[in-house]
Protein backbone atom coordinates (compact mmCIF):
# COMPACT_ATOMS: atom_id res chain seq x y z
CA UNK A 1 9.78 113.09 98.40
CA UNK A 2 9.15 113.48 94.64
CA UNK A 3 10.23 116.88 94.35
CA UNK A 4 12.46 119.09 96.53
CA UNK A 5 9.98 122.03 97.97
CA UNK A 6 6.63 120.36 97.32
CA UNK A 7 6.36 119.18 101.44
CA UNK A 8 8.54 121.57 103.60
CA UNK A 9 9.53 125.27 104.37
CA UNK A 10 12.70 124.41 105.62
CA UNK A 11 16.70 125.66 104.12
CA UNK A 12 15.04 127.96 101.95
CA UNK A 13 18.73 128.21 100.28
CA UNK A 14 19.75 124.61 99.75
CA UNK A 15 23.80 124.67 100.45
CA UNK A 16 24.66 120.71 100.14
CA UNK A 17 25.55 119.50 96.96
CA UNK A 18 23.05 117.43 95.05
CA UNK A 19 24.28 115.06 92.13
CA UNK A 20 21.69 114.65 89.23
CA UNK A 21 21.04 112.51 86.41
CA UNK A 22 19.29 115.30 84.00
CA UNK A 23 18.08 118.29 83.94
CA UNK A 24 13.86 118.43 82.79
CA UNK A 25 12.88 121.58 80.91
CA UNK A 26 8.57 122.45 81.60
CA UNK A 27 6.88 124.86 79.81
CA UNK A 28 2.88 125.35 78.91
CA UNK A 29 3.41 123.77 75.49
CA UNK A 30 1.38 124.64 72.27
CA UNK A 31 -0.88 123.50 69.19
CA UNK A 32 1.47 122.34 66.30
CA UNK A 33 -1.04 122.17 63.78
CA UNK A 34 -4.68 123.33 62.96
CA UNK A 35 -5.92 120.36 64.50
CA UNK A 36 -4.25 120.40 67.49
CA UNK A 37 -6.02 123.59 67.99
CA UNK A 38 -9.55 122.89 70.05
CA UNK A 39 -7.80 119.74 71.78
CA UNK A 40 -4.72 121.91 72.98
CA UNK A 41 -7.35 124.66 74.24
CA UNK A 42 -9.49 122.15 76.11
CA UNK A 43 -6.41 120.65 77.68
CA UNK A 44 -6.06 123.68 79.59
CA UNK A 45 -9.09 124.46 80.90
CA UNK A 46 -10.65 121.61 81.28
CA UNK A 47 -11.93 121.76 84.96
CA UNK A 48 -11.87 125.64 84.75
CA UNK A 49 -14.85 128.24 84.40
CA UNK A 50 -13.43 129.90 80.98
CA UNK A 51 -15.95 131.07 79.02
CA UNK A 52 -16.56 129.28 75.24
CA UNK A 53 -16.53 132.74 73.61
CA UNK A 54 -13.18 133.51 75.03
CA UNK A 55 -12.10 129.52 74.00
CA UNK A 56 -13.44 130.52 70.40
CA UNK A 57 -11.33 133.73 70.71
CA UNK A 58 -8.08 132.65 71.92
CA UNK A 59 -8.84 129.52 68.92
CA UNK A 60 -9.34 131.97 66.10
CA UNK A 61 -5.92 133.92 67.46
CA UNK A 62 -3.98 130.57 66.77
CA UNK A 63 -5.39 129.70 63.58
CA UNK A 64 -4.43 133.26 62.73
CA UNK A 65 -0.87 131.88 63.06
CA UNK A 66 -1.76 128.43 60.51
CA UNK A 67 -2.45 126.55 64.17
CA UNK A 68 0.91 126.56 65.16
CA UNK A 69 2.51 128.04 68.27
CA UNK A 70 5.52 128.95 68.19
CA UNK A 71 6.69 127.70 71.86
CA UNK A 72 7.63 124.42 71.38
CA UNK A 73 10.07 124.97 68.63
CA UNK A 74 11.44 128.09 70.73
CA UNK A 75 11.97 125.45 73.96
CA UNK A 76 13.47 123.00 71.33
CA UNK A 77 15.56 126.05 70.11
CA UNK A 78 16.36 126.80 74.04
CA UNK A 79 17.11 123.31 75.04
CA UNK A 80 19.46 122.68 71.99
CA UNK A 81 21.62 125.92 73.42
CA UNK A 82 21.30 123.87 77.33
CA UNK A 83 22.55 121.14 75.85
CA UNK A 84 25.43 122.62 74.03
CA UNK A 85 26.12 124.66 76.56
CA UNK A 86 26.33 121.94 79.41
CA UNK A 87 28.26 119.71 77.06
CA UNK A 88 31.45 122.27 76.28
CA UNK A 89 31.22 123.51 80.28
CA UNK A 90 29.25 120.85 82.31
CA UNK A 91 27.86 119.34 84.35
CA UNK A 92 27.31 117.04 81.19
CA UNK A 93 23.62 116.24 81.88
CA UNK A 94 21.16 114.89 79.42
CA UNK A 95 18.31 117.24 78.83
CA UNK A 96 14.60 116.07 78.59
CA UNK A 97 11.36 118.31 77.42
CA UNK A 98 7.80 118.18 78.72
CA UNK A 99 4.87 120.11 78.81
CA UNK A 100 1.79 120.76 80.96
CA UNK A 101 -0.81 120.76 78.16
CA UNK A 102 0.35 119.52 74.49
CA UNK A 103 2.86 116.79 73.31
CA UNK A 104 5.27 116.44 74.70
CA UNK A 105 3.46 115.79 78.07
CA UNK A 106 5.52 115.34 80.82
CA UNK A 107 4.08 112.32 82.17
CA UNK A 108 5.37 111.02 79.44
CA UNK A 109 8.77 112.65 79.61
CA UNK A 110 8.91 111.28 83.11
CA UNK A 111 8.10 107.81 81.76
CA UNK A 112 11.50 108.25 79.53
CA UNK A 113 13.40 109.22 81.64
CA UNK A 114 12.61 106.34 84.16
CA UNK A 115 13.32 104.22 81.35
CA UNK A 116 16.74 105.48 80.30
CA UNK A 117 17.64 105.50 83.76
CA UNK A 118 17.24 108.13 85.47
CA UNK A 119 16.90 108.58 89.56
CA UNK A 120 17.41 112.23 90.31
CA UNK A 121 16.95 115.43 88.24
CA UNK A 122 16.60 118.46 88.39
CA UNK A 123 14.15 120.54 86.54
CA UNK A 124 13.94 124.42 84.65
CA UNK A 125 10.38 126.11 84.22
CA UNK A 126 10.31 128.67 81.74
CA UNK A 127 8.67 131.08 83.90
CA UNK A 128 10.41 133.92 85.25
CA UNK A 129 8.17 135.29 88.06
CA UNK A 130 6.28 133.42 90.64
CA UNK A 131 2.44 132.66 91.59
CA UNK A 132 0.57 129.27 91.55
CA UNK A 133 0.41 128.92 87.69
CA UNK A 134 3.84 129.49 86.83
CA UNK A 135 5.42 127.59 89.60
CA UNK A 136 3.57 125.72 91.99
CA UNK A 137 1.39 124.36 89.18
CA UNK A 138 4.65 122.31 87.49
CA UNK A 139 5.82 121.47 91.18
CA UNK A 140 1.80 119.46 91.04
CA UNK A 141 2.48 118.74 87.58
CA UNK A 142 5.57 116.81 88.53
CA UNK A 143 3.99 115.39 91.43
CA UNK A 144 1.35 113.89 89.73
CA UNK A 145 3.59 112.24 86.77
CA UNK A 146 5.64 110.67 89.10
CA UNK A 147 2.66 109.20 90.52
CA UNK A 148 1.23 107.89 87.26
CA UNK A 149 4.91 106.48 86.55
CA UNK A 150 4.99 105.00 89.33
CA UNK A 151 7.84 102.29 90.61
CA UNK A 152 11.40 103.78 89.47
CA UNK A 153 10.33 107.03 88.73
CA UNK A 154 13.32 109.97 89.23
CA UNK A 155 13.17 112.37 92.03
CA UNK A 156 12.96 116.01 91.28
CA UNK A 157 14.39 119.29 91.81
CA UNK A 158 13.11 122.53 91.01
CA UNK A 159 15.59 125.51 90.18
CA UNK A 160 15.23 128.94 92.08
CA UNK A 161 13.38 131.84 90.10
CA UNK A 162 15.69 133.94 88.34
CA UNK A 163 13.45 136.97 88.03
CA UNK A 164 16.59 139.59 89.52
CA UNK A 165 19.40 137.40 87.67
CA UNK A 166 21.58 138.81 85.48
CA UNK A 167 21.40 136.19 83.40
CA UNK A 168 17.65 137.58 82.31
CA UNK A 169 18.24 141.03 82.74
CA UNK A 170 21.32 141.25 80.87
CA UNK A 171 20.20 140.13 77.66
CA UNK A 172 16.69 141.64 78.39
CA UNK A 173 18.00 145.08 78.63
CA UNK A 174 20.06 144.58 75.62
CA UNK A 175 16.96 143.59 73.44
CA UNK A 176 15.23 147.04 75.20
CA UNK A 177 18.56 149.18 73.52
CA UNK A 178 17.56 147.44 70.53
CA UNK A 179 14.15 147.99 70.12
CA UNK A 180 14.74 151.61 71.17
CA UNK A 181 17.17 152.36 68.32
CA UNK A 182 14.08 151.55 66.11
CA UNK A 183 12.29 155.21 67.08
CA UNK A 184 14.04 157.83 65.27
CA UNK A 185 16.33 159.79 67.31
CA UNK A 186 14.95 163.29 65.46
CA UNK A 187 13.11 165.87 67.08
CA UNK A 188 14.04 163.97 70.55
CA UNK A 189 11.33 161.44 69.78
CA UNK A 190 13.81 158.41 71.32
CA UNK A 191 14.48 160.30 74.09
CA UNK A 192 10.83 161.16 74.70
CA UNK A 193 9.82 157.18 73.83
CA UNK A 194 8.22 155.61 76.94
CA UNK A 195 9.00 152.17 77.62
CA UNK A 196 5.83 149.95 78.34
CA UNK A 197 6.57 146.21 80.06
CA UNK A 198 4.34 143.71 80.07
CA UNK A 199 3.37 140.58 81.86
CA UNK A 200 0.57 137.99 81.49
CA UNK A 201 -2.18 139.05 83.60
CA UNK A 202 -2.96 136.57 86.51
CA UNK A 203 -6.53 136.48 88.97
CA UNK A 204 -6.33 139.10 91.82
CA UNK A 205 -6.86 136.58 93.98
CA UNK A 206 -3.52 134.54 92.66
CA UNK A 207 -1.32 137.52 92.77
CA UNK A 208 -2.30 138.21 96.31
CA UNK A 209 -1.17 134.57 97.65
CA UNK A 210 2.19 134.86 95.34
CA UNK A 211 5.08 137.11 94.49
CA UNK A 212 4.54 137.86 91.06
CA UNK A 213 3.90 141.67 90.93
CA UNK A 214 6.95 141.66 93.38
CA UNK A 215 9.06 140.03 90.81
CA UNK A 216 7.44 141.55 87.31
CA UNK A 217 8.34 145.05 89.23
CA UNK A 218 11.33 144.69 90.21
CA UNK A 219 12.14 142.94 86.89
CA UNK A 220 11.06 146.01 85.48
CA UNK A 221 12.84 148.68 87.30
CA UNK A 222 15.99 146.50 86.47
CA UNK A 223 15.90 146.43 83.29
CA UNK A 224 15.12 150.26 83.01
CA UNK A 225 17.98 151.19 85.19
CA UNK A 226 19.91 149.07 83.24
CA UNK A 227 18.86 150.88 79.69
CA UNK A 228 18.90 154.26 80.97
CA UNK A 229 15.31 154.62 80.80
CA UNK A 230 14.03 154.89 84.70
CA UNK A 231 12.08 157.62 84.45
CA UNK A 232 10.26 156.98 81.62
CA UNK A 233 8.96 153.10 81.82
CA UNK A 234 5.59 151.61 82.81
CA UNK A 235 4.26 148.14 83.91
CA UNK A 236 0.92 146.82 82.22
CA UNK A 237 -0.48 143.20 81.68
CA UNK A 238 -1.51 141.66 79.25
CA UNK A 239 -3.47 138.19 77.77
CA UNK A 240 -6.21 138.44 80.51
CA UNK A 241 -9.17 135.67 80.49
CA UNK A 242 -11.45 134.03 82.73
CA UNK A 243 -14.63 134.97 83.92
CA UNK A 244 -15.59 138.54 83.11
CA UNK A 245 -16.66 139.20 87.25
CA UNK A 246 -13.32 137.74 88.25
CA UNK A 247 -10.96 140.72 89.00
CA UNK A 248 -7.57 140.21 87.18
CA UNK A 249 -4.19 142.42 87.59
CA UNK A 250 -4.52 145.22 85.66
CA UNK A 251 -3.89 148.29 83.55
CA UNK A 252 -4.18 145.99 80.29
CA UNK A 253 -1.45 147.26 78.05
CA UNK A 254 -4.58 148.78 75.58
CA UNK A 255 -5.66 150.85 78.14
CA UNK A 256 -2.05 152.01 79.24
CA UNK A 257 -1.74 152.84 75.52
CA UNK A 258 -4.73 155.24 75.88
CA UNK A 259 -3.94 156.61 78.88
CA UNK A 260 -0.25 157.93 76.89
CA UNK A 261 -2.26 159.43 73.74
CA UNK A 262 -4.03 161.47 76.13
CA UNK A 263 -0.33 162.68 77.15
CA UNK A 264 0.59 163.65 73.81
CA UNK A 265 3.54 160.52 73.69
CA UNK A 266 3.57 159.10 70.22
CA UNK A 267 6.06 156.34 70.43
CA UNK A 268 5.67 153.56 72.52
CA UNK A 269 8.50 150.53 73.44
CA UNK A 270 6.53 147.35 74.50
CA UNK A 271 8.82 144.90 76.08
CA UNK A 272 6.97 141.58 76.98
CA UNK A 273 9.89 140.60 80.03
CA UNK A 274 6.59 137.96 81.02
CA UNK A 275 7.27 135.79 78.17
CA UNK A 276 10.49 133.87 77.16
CA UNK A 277 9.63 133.59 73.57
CA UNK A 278 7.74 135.15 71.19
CA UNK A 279 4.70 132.76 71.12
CA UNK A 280 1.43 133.39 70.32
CA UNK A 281 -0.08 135.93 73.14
CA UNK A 282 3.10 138.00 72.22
CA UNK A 283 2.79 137.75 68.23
CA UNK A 284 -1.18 138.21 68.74
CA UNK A 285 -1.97 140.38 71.72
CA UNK A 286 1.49 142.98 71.07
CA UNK A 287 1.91 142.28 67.40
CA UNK A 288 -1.98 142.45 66.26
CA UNK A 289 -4.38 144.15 68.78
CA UNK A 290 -1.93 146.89 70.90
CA UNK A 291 -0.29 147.83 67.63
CA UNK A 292 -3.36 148.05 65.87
CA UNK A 293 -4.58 149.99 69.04
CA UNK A 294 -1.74 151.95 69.21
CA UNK A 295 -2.07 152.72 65.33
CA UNK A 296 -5.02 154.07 66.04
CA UNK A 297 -4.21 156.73 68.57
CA UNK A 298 -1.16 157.98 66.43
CA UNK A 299 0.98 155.89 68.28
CA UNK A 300 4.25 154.47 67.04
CA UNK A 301 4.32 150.84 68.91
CA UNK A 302 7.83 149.14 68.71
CA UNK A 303 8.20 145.47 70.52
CA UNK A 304 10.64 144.21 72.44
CA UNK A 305 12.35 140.94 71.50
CA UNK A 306 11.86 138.41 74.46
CA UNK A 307 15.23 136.86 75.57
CA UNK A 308 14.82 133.17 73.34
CA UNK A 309 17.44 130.78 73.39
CA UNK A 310 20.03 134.35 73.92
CA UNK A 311 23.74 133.01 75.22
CA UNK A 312 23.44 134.57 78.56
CA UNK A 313 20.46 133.22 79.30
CA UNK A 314 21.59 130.09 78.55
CA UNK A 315 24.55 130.36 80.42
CA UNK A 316 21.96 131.55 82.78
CA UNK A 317 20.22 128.09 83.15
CA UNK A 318 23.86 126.34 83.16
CA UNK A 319 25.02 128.66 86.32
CA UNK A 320 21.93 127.57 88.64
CA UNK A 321 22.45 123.96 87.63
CA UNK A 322 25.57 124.02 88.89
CA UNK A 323 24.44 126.20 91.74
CA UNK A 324 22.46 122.57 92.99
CA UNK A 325 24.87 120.44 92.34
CA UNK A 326 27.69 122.84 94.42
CA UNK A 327 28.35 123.28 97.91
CA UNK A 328 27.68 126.78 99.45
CA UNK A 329 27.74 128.26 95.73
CA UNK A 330 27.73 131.82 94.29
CA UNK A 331 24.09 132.97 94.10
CA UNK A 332 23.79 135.78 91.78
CA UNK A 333 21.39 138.52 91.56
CA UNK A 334 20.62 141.94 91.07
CA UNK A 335 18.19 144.44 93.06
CA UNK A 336 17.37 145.07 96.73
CA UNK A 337 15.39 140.84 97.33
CA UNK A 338 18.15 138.74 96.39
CA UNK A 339 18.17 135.47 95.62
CA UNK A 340 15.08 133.64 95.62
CA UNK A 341 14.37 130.68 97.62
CA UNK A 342 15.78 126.75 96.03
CA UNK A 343 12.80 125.26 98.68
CA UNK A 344 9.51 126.51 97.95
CA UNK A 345 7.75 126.77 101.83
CA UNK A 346 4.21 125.15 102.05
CA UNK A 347 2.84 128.12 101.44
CA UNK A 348 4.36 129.69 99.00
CA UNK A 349 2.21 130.55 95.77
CA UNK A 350 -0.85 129.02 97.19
CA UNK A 351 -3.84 128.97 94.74
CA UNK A 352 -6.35 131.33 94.60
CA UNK A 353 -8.97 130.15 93.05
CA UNK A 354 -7.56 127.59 90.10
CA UNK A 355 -10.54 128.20 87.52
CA UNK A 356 -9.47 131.67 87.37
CA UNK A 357 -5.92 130.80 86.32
CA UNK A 358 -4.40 131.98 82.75
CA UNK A 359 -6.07 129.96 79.65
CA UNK A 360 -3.40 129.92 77.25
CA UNK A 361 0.92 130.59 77.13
């Protein structure tokens, strides 16, 4: 077995200790240049029904930004923090990057890493809440490196989702108290602010075979309780692509936005808990177009930091390493669904329909 969940539904919570050679952080990866652009784009939906306009679209957003996405440097940024992290605490683990669509790809990672040695690791996904594209897709991903690696190729883990840990709430909620303190407290207008969240919109028919709105909501209500603001926080998506007839999860955060002018609300929190860094469909689609929308509906839009390479969160990704690699261990986390699973069933974020999935990270 290449990696731990891929084949069985059986011990959802996986209590024997595991020893492991490294630890693999995944993410989407990103254009580093203006010429990276088109290649990157066609990368990820090659095999997929995505409309050129909408390639053109999302192309124009990164050139907006000289070609370069952010979300490789932020990983780097992340996985300098893991490393410095597991080497004053442990377990002292080497840590190794790859990505699904841009350099570097993690068939090659997985190349390295046979090469330097190693048999068994154990790997992080920057993705906080489940469905086929931001889990079971690196579980394939993984899958098929190891295949095209071949002989001597490691064996892989894949850490739980840490949607309800405190290690993501925590420092979550704190950037929410921070972004608040932005509206002026005058005239009541903090107290009055509503609090918008925001996830990457996924295909109906993905969300329907997955967790995800399970986990973005409860994410939500967390991290609301948690700032004081329950009463007065919405969920909307965001980033949605794909075929126009395809139903996607919706509101979109630029409709949510009109829906609260028509309430007379005139400042707005948008907190993008979706997104690990701010990368390009958070500087573009918040930054740009809903503050420019908001703008226009005498709106005041502040936006939420995403959590980065924060030192809880790190110490987040530390604590579920060692969670693997522990007998019986501690599992934290917050809410009324506890834990989520270490062994991903057979079942579990099956695919809807994969031409529908999300274009760009």
């Amino acid at each position: 077995m290449t990696i731990r969940g891929a084949q069985t539904s059986e011990s959802p919570l996986f209590d024997q200790p595991r020893h492991y050679d490294a630890v693999l952080v995944m993410s989407f990866g990103g254009p580093e240049g203006p010429d990276d652009v088109m290649p990157f784009l066609e990368n990820v939906t090659r095999g997929r029904n995505i409309p050129r306009e909408r390639l053109l679209q999302v192309a124009d957003h990164y050139q907006h930004f000289d070609g370069i996405s952010p979300i490789n440097r932020q990983n780097r940024e992340l996985i300098a923090a893991l490393e410095q992290s597991l080497a004053a605490r442990g377990p002292r683990l080497p840590v190794y990057f790859g990505n699904r669509n841009w350099h570097p790809f993690v068939t090659d990672t997985v190349a390295r890493m046979r090469d330097d040695g190693v048999k068994r690791a154990i790997a992080f996904v920057t993705a906080g809440f489940s469905c086929y594209s931001t889990c079971r897709q690196y579980r394939e991903d993984i899958v098929r490196a190891v295949e095209a690696v071949g002989a001597g190729a490691p064996e892989f883990d894949k850490l739980r989702v840490f949607y309800n840990h405190p290690g993501f709430i925590d420092p979550s909620v704190e950037q929410l108290r921070t972004a608040l303190k932005q509206i002026p407290a005058e005239a009541g207008r903090r107290e009055r602010a509503r609090v918008v969240f925001t996830a990457h919109s996924i295909p109906l028919a993905m969300a329907q075979t997955s967790a995800y709105e399970r986990h973005f909501g409860e994410a939500a209500r967390l991290i609301a309780e948690g700032a004081g603001t329950n009463g007065r926080y919405l969920t909307a998506y965001q980033s949605r692509s794909g075929p126009p007839q395809a139903p996607w999860l919706e509101p979109d955060i630029l409709d949510v936005l009109e829906d609260l002018a028509t309430q007379g609300v005139t400042d707005v929190v948008a907190h993008p808990i979706g997104f690990l860094s701010d990368h390009v469909e958070v500087l573009w689609d918040l930054d740009e177009e809903a503050r420019r929308k908001a703008a226009s509906l005498g709106i005041t839009l502040v936006r939420a930091a995403t959590v980065g390479p924060h030192p809880t969160f790190v110490e987040m990704i530390r604590e579920l390493i060692v969670e693997r690699t522990t007998a019986n261990p501690e599992r934290r986390s917050l809410g009324k669904f506890g834990p989520n699973h270490d062994v991903c069933p057979v079942d579990c974020c099956r695919v809807g329909r994969v031409s529908d999935g999300p274009p760009t990270r």
